[in-house]
Protein backbone atom coordinates (compact mmCIF):
# COMPACT_ATOMS: atom_id res chain seq x y z
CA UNK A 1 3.97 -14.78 2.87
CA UNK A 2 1.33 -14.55 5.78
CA UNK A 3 -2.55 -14.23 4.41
CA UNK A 4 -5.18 -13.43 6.39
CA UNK A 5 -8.77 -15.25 6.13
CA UNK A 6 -10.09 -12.30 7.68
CA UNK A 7 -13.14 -11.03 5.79
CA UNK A 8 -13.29 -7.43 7.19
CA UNK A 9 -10.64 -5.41 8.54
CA UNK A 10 -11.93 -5.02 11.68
CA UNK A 11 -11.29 -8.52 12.01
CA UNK A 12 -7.89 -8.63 10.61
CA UNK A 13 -6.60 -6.45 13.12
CA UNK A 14 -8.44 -8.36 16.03
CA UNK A 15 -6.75 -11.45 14.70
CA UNK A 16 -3.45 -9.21 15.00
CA UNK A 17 -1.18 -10.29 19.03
CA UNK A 18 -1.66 -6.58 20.23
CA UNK A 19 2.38 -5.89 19.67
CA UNK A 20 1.75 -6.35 15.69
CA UNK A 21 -2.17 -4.46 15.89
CA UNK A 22 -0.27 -1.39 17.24
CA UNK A 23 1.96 -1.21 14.07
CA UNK A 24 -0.52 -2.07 11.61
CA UNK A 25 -3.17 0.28 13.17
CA UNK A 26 -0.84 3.57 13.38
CA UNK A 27 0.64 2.61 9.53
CA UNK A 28 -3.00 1.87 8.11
CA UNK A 29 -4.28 5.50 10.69
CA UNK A 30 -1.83 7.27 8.23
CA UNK A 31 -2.48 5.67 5.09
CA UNK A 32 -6.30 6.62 5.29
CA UNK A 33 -5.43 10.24 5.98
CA UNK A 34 -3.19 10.60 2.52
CA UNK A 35 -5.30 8.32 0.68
CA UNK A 36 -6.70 10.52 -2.04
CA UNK A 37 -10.76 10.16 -2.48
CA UNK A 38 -12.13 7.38 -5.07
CA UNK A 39 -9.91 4.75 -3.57
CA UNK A 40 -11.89 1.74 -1.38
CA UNK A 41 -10.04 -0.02 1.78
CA UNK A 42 -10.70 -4.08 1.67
CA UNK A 43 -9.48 -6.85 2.58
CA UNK A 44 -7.81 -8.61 -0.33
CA UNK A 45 -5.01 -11.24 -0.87
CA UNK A 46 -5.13 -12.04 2.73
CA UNK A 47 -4.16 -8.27 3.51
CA UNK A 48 -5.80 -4.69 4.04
CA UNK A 49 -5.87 -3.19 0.66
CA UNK A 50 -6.91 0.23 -1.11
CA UNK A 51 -8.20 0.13 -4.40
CA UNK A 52 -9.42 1.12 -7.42
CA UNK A 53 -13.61 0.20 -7.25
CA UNK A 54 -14.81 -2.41 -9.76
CA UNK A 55 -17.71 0.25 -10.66
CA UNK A 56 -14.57 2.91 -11.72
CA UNK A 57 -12.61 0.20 -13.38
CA UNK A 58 -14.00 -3.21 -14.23
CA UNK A 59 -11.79 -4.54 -16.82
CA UNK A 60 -8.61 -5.49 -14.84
CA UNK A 61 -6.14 -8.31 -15.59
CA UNK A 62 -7.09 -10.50 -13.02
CA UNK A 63 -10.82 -9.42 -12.53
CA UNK A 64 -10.16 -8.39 -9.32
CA UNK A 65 -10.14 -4.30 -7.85
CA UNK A 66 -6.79 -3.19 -8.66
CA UNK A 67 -4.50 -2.23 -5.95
CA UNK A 68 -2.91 0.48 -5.31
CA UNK A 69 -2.12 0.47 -1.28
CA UNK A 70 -1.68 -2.88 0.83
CA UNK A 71 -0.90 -3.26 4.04
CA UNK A 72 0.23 -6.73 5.79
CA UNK A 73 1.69 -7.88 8.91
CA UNK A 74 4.36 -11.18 8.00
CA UNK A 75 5.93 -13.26 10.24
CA UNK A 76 9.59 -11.45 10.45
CA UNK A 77 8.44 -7.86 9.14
CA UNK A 78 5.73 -5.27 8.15
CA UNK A 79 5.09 -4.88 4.85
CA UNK A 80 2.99 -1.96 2.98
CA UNK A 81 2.96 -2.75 -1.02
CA UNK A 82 3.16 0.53 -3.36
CA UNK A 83 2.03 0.79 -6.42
CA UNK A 84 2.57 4.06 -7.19
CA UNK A 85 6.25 4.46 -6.80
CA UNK A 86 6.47 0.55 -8.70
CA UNK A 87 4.97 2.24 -11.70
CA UNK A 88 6.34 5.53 -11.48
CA UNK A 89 10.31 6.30 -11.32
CA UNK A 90 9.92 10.12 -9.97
CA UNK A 91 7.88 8.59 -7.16
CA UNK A 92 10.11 5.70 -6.26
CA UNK A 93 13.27 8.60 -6.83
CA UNK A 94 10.92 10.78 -4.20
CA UNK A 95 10.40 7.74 -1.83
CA UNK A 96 14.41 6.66 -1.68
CA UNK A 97 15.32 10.77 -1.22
CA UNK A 98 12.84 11.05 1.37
CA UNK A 99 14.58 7.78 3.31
CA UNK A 100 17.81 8.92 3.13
CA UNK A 101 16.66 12.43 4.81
CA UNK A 102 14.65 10.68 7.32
CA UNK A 103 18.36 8.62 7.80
CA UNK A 104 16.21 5.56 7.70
CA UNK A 105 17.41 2.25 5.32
CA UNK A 106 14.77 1.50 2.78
CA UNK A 107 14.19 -1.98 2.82
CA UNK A 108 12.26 -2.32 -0.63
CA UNK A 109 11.46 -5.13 -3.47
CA UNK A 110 9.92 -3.88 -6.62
CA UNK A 111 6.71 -2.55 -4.70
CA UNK A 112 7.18 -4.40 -1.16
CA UNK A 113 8.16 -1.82 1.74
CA UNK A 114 9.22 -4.06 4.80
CA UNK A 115 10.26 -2.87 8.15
CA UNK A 116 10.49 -4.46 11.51
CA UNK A 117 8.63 -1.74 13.61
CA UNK A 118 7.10 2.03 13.38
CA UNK A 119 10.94 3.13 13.93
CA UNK A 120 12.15 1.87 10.54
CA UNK A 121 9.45 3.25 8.28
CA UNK A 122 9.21 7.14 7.35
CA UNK A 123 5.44 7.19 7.69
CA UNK A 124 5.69 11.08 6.49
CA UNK A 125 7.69 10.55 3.21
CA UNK A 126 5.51 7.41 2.65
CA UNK A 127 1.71 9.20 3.21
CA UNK A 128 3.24 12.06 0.49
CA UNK A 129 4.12 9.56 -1.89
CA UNK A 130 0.77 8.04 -1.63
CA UNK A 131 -1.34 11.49 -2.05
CA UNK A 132 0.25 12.31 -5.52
CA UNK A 133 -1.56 9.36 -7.31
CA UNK A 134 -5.25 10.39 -7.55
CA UNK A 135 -7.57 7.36 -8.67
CA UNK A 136 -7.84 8.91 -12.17
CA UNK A 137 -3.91 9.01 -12.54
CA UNK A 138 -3.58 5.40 -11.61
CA UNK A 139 -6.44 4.05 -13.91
CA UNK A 140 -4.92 5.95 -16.83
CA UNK A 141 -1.48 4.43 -16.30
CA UNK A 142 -3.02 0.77 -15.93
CA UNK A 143 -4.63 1.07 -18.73
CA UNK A 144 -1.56 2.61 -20.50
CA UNK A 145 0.21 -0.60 -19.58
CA UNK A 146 -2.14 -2.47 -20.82
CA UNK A 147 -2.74 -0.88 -24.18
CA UNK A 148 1.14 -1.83 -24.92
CA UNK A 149 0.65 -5.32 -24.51
């Protein structure tokens, strides 16, 4: 996997050849509009992330923010990492329905979207799936999770 050193996004995407900025610029452009509000855009883990604020939820497994959205160029692909449908069947049921509609191949690892260009991801289905998870809804499943172990 490709990490950044990049400490801001700003500088992420300047470090970005132009071909690979344009991608990551229009996928991140329509992230931010379905993000819902609470949710913080970072770099973390080398990539541009979206997640939960330490001051909402400090106790996480790894003491780090926990993610919900991240967005990375690699060297063969594009990859945007979601949480949401990973930790919710009816999401990644809504995600795979929307694909086939869109006649697109989803190209997906347990939360790992990868596509080669902004003509193999459905940036519609994808921003939907990502506005039904409010912050409060994904701190309440976490800790769920975490009261099980």
């Amino acid at each position: 996997m490709v990490s950044s050193n990049a400490p801001t996004v700003a500088q992420y995407l300047a470090s970005l050849p132009p071909d690979r900025r344009k991608v990551v610029a229009a996928v991140r452009a329509t992230v931010r509009r379905a993000m819902p509000k609470g949710y913080r855009e970072a770099m973390g883990y080398g990539m541009i992330t979206w997640s939960v604020p330490m001051a909402v939820l400090p106790d996480t497994y790894n003491g780090e923010p926990l993610c919900y959205v991240a967005l990375a160029a690699q060297k063969q692909y594009f990859a945007l990492y979601l949480m949401g449908p990973y930790g919710d069947p009816s999401l990644l049921a809504e995600l795979k329905k929307g694909y086939r509609s869109a006649g697109l191949k989803l190209d997906m690892g347990k939360s790992c979207l990868r596509f080669k260009g902004l003509e193999a991801i459905a940036l519609d289905v994808v921003a939907g799936v990502i506005a039904r998870v409010p912050v409060a809804t994904y701190v309440a499943r976490y800790q769920a999770t975490r009261r099980k172990k």
